[in-house]
N, C-alpha and C. Protein backbone atom coordinates (compact mmCIF):
# COMPACT_ATOMS: atom_id res chain seq x y z
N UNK A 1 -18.96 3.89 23.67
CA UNK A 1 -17.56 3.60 23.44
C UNK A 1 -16.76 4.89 23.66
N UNK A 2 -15.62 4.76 24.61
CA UNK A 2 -14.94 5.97 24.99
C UNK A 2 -14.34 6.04 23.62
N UNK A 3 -13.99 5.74 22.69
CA UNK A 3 -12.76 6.09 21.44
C UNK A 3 -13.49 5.32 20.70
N UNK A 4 -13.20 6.06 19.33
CA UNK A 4 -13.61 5.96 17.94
C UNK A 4 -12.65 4.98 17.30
N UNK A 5 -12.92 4.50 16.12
CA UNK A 5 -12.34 3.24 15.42
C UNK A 5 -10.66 4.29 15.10
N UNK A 6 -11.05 5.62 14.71
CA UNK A 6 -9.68 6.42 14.08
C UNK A 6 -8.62 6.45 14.88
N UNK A 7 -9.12 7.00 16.27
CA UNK A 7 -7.95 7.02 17.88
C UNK A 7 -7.55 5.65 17.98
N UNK A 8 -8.58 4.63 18.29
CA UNK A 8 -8.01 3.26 18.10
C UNK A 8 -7.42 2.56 17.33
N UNK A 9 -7.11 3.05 16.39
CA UNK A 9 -6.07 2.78 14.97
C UNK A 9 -4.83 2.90 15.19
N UNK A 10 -5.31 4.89 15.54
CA UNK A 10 -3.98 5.97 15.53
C UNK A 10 -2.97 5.38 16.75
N UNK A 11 -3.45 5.13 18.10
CA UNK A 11 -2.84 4.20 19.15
C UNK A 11 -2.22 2.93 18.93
N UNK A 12 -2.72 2.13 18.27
CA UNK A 12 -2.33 0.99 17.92
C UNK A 12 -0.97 0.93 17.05
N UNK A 13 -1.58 2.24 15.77
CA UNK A 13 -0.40 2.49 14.88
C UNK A 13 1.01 2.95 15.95
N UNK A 14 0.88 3.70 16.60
CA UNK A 14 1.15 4.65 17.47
C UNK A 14 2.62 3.38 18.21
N UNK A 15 1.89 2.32 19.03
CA UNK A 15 2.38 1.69 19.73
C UNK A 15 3.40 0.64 18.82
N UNK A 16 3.09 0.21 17.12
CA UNK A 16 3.57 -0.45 16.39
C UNK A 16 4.88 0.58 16.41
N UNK A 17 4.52 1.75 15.70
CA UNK A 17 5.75 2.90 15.53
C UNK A 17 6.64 2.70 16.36
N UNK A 18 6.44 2.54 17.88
CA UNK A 18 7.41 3.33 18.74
C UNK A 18 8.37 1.97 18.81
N UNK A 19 7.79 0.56 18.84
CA UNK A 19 8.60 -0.48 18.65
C UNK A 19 9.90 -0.49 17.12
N UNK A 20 9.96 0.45 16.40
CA UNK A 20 10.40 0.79 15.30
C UNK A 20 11.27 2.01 15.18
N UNK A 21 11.91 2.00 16.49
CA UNK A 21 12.63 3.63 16.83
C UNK A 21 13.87 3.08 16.10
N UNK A 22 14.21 3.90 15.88
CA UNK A 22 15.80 4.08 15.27
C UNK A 22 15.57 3.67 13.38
N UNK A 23 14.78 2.79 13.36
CA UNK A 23 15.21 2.12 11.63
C UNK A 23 14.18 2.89 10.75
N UNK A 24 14.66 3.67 9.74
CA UNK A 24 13.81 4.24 8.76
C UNK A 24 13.12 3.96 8.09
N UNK A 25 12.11 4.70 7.30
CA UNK A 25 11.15 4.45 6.78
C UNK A 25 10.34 3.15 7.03
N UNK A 26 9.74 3.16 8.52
CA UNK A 26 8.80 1.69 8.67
C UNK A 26 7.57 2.00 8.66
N UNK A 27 7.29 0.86 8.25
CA UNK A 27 5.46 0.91 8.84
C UNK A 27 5.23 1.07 9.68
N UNK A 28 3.99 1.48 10.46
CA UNK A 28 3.26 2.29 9.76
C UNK A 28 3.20 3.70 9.84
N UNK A 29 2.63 4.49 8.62
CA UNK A 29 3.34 6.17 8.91
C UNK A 29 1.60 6.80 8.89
N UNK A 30 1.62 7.91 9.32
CA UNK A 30 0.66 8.43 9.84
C UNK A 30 1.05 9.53 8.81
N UNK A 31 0.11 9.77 7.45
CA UNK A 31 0.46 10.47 6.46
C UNK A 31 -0.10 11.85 6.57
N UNK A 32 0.16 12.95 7.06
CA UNK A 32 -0.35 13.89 7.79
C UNK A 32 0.25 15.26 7.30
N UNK A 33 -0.76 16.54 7.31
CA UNK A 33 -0.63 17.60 6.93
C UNK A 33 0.88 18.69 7.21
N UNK A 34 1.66 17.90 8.46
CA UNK A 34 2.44 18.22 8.77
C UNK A 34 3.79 17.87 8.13
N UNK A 35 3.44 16.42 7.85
CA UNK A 35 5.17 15.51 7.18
C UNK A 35 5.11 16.04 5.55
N UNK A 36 3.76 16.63 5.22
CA UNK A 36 4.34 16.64 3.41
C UNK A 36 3.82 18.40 2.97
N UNK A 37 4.25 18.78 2.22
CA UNK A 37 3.94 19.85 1.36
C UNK A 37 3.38 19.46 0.31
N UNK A 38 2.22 20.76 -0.23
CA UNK A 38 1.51 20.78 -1.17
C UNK A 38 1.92 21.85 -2.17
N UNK A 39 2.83 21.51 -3.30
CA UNK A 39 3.43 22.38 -4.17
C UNK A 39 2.01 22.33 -5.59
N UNK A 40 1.21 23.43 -6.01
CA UNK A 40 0.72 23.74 -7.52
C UNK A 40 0.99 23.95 -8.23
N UNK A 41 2.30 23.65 -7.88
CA UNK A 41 3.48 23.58 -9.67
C UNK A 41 3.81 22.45 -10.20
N UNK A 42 3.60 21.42 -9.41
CA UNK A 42 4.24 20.16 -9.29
C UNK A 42 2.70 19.49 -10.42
N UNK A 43 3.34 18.87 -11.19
CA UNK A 43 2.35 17.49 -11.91
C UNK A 43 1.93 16.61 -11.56
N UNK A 44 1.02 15.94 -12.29
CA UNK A 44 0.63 14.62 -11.81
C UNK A 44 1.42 13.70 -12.48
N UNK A 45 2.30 12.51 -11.83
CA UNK A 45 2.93 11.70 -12.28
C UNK A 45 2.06 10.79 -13.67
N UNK A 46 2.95 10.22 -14.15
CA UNK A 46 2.06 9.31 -15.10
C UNK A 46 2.84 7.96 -14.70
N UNK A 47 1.94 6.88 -14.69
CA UNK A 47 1.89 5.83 -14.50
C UNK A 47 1.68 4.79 -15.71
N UNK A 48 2.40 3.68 -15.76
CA UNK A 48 2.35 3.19 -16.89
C UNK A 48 2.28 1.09 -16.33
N UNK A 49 1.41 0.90 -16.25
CA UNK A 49 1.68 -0.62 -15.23
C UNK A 49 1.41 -1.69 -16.49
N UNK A 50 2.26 -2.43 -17.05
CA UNK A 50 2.10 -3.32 -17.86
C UNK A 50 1.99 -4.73 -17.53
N UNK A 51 1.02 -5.19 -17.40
CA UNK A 51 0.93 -6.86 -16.86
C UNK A 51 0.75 -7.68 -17.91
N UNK A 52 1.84 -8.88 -17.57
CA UNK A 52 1.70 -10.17 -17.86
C UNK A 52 0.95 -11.40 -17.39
N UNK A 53 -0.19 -11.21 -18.07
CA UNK A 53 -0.94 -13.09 -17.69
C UNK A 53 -0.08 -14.03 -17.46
N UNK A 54 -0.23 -14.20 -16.33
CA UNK A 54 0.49 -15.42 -15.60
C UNK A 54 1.48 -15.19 -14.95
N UNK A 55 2.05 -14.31 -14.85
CA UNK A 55 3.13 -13.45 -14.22
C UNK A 55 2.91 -13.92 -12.42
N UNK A 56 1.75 -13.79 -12.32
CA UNK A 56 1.15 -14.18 -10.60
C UNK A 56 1.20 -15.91 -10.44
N UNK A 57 2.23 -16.32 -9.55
CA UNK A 57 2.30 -17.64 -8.96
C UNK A 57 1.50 -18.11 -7.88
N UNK A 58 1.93 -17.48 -6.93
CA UNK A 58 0.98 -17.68 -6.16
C UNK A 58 0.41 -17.13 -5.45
N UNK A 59 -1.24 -17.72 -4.40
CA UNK A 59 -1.61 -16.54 -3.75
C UNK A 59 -1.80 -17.39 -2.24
N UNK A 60 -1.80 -16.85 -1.36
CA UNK A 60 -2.11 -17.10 -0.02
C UNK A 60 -3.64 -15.92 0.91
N UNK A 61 -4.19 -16.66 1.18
CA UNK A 61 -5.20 -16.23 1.83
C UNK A 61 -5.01 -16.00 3.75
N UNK A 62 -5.09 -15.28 4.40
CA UNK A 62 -5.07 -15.01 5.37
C UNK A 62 -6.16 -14.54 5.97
N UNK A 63 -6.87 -14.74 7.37
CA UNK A 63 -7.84 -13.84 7.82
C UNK A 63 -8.45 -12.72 7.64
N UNK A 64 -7.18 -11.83 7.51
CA UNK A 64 -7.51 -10.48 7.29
C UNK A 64 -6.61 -10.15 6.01
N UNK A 65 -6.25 -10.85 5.14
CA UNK A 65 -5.92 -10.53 4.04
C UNK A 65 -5.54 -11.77 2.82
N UNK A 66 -4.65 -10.93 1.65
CA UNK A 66 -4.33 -11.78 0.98
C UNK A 66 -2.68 -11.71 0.45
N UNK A 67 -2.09 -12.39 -0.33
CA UNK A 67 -1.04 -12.00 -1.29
C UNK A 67 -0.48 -12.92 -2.28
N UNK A 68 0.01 -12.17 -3.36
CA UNK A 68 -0.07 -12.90 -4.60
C UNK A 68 1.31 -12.19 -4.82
N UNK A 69 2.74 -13.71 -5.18
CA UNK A 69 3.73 -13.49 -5.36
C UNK A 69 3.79 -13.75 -6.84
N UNK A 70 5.12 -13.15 -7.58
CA UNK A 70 5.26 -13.58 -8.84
C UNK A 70 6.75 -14.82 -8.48
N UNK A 71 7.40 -15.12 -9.48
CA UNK A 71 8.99 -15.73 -9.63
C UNK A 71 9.44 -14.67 -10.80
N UNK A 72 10.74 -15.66 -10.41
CA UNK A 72 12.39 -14.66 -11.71
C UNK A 72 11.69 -14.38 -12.55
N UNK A 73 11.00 -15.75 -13.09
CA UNK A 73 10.33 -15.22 -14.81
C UNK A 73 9.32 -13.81 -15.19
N UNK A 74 8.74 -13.05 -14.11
CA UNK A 74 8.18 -12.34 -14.32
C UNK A 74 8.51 -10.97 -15.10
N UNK A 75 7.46 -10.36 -15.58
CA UNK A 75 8.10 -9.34 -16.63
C UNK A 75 7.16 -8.29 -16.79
N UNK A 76 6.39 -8.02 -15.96
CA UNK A 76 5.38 -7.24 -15.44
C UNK A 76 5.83 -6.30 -15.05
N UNK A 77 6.02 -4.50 -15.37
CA UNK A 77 6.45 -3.64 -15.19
C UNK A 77 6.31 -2.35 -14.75
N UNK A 78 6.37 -1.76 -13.72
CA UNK A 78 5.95 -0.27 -13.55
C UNK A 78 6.74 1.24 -13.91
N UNK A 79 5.96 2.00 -15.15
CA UNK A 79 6.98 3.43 -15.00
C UNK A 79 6.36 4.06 -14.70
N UNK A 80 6.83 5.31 -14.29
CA UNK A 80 6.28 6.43 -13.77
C UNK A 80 7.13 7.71 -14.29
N UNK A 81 6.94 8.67 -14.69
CA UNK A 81 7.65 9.85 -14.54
C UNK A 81 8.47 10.10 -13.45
N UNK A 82 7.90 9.94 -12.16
CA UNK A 82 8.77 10.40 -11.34
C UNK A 82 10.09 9.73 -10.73
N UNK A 83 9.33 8.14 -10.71
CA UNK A 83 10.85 7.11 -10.82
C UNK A 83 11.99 7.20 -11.32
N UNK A 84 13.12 6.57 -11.05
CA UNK A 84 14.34 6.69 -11.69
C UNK A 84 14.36 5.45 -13.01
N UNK A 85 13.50 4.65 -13.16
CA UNK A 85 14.10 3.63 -13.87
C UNK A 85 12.91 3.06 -13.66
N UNK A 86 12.64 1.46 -14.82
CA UNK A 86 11.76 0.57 -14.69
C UNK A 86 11.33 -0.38 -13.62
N UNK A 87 10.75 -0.44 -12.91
CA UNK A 87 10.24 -1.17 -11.87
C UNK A 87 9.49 -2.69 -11.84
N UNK A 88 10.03 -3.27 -11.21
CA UNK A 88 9.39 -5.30 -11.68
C UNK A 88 8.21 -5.16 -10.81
N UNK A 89 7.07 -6.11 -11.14
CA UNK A 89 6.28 -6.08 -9.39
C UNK A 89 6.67 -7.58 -9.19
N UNK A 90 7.10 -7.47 -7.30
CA UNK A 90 7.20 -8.50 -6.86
C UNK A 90 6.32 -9.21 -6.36
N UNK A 91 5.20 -8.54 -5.88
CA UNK A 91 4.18 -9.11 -5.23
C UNK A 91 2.80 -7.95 -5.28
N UNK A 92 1.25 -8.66 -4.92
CA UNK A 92 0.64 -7.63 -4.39
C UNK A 92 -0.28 -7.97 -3.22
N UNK A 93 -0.39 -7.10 -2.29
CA UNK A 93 -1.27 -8.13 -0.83
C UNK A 93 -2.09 -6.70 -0.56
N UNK A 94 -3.04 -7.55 0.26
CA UNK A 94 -4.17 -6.33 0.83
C UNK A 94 -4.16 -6.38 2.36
N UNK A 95 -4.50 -5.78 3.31
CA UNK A 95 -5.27 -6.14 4.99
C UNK A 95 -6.15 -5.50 4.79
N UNK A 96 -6.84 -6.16 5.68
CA UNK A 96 -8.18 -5.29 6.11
C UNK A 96 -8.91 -5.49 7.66
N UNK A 97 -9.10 -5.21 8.22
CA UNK A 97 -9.88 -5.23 9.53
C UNK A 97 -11.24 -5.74 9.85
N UNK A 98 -11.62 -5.93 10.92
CA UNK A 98 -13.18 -6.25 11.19
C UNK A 98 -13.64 -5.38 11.89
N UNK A 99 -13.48 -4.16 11.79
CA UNK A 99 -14.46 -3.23 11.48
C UNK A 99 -13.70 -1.98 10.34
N UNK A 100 -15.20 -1.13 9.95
CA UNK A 100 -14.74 -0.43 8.36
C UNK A 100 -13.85 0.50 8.46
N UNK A 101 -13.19 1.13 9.51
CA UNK A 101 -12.29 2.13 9.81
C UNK A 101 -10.66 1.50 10.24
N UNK A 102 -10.86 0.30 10.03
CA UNK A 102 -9.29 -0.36 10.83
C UNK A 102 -8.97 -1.83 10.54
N UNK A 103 -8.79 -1.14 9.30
CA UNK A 103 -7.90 -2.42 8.17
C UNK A 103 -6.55 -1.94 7.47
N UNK A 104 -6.55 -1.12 7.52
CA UNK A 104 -5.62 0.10 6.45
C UNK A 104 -4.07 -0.17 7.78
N UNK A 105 -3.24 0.08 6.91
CA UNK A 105 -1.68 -0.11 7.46
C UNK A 105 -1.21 1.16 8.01
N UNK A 106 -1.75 2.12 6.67
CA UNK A 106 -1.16 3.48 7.03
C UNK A 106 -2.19 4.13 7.34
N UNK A 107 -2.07 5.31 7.76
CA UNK A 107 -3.48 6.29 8.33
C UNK A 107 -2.94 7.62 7.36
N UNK A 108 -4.26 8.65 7.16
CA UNK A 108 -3.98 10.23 6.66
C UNK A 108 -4.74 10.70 7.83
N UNK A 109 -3.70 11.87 8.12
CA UNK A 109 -4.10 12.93 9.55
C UNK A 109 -4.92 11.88 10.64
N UNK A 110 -4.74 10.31 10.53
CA UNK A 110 -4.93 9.92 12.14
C UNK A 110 -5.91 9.22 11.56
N UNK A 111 -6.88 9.31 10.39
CA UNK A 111 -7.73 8.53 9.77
C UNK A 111 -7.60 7.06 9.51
N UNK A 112 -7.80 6.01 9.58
CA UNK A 112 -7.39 4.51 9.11
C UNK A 112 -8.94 4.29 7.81
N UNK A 113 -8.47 3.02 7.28
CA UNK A 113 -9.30 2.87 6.14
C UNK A 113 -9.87 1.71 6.63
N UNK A 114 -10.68 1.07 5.70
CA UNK A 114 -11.32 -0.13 5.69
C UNK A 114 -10.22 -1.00 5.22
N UNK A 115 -9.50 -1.30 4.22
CA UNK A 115 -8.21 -1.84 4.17
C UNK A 115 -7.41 -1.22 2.88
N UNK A 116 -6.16 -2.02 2.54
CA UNK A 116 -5.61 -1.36 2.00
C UNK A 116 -4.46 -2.27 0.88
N UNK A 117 -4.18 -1.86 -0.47
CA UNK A 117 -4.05 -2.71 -1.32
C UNK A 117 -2.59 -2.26 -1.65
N UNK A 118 -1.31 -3.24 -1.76
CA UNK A 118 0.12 -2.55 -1.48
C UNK A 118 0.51 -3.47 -3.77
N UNK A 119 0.99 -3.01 -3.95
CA UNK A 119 1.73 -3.40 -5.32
C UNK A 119 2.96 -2.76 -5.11
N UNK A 120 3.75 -4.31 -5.02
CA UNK A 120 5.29 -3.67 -4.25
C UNK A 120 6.11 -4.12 -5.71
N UNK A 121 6.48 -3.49 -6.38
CA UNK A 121 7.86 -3.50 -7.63
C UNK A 121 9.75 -3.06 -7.14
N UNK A 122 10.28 -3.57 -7.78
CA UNK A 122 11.74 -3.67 -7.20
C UNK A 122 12.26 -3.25 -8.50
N UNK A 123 13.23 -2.69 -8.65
CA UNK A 123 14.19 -1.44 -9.49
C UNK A 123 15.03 -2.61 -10.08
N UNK A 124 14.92 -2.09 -11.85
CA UNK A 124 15.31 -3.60 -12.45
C UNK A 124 16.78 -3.55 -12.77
N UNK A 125 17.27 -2.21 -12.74
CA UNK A 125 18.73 -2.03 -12.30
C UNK A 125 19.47 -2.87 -11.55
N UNK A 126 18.82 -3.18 -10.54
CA UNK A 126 19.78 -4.63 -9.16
C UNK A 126 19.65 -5.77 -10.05
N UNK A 127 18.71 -6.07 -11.37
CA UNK A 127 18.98 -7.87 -11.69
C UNK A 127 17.78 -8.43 -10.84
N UNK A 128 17.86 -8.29 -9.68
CA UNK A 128 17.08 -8.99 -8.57
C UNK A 128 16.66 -8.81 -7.55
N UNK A 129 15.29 -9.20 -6.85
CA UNK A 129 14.44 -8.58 -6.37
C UNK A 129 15.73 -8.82 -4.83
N UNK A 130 16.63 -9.79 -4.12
CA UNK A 130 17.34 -9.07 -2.79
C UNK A 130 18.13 -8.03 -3.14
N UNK A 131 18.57 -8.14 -4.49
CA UNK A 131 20.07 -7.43 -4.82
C UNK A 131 19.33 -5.58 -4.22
N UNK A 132 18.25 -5.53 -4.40
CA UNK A 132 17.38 -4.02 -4.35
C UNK A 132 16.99 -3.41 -2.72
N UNK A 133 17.12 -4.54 -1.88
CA UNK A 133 16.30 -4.95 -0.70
C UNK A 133 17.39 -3.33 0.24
N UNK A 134 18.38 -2.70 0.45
CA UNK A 134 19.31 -1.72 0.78
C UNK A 134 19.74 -0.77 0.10
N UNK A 135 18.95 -0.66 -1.04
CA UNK A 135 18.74 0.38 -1.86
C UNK A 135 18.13 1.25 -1.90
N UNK A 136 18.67 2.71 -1.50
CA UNK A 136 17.62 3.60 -1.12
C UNK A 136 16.56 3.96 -2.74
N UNK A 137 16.98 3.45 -4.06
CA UNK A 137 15.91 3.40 -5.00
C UNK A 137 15.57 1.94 -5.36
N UNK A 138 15.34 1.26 -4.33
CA UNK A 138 15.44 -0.16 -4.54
C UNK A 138 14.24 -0.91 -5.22
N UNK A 139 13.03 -0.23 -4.10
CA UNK A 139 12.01 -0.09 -4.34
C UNK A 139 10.73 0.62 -4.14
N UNK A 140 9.86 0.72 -4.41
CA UNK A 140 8.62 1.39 -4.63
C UNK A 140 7.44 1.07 -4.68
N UNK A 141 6.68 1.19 -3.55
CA UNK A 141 5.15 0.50 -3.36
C UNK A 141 3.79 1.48 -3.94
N UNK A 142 3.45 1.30 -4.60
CA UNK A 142 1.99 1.61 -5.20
C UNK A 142 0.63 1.45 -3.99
N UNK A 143 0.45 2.48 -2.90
CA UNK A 143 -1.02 2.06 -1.69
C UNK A 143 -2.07 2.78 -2.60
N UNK A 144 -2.79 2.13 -2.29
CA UNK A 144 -4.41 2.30 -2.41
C UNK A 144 -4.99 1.70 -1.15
N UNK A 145 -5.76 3.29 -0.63
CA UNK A 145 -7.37 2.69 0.40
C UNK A 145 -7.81 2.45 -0.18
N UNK A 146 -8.75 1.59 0.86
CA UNK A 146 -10.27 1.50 0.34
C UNK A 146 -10.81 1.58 1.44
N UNK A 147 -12.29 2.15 1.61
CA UNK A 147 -13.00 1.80 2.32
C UNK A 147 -14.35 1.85 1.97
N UNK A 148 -14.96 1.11 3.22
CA UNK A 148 -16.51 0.52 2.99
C UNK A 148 -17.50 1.86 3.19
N UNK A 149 -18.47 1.90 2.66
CA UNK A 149 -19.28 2.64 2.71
C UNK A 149 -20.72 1.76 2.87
N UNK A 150 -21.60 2.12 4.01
CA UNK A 150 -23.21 1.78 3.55
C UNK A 150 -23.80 2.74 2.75
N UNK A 151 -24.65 2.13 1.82
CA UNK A 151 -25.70 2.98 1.08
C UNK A 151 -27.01 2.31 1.66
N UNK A 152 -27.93 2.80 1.11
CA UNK A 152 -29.56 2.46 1.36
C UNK A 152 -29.93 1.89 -0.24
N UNK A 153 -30.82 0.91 -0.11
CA UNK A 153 -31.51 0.52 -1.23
C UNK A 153 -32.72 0.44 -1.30
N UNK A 154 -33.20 0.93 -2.67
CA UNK A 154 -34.80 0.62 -2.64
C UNK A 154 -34.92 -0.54 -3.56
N UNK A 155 -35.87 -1.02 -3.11
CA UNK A 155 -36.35 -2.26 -3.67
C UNK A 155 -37.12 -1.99 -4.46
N UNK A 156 -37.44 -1.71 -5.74
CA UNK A 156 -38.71 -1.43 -6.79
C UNK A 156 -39.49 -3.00 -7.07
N UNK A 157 -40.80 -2.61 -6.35
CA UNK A 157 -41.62 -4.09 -7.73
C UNK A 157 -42.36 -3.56 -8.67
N UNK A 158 -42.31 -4.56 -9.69
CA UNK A 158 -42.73 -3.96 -10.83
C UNK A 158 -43.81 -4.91 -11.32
């Protein structure tokens, strides 16, 4: 194979990006040594995610993923230190790929994941999850990779 699952990601991502010229902050971003600084003064945020049983309505299954919406009634909450204010979650969905390097949305330094898990909350200041939708603190997504790893197993008989 001339190219690795990472280049074939990074291209793909690459070609999604360039369809996305002009409008800010889109998917997908290529999270890289260059776009962020590493300050050792800076803390670790604290996170505070309070869920409500039953809060999740519904879920939809897709090929390569999933997602699970809430409604109005929900009351499921995210703080953080670094946020401005309390955060609702509106939804949470995953992708993932068929193979272990190219499921992931976003990439680090050109890397892609096996897939990737989004918990999207909306700023409870707007009332409501459109009122937030043009708000540059509108909202705030929580990513987590993941990826697959093989291990080896031994089989013990006993």
């Amino acid at each position: 194979m001339a190219t690795n699952d990472s280049t074939r990601t990074l291209k793909k991502r690459k070609s999604i990006k360039d369809g996305n010229k002009g409008r800010k902050k889109q998917s997908p971003i290529d999270i890289t040594n260059e776009i962020t600084d590493q300050d050792g003064m800076l803390k670790a945020s604290k996170l505070q995610f309070s869920y409500t049983i039953g809060d999740l309505k519904t879920i939809e299954v897709t090929g390569q993923g999933f997602s699970c919406k809430t409604d109005k009634g929900c009351t499921s909450d995210l703080i953080a230190s670094h946020l401005p204010g309390v955060y609702r979650l509106w939804e949470f969905h995953a992708h993932w790929g068929t193979e272990k390097d190219y499921g992931s949305e976003h990439l680090i330094n050109g890397k892609g994941f096996s897939a990737e898990l989004h918990f999207v909350f909306w700023n409870k200041k707007y009332n409501e999850f459109n009122n937030c939708l043009n708000e540059r603190d509108g909202l705030t997504v929580l990513a987590i990779f993941l990826q697959v790893r093989l291990h080896s197993f031994i089989l013990l008989f006993v």
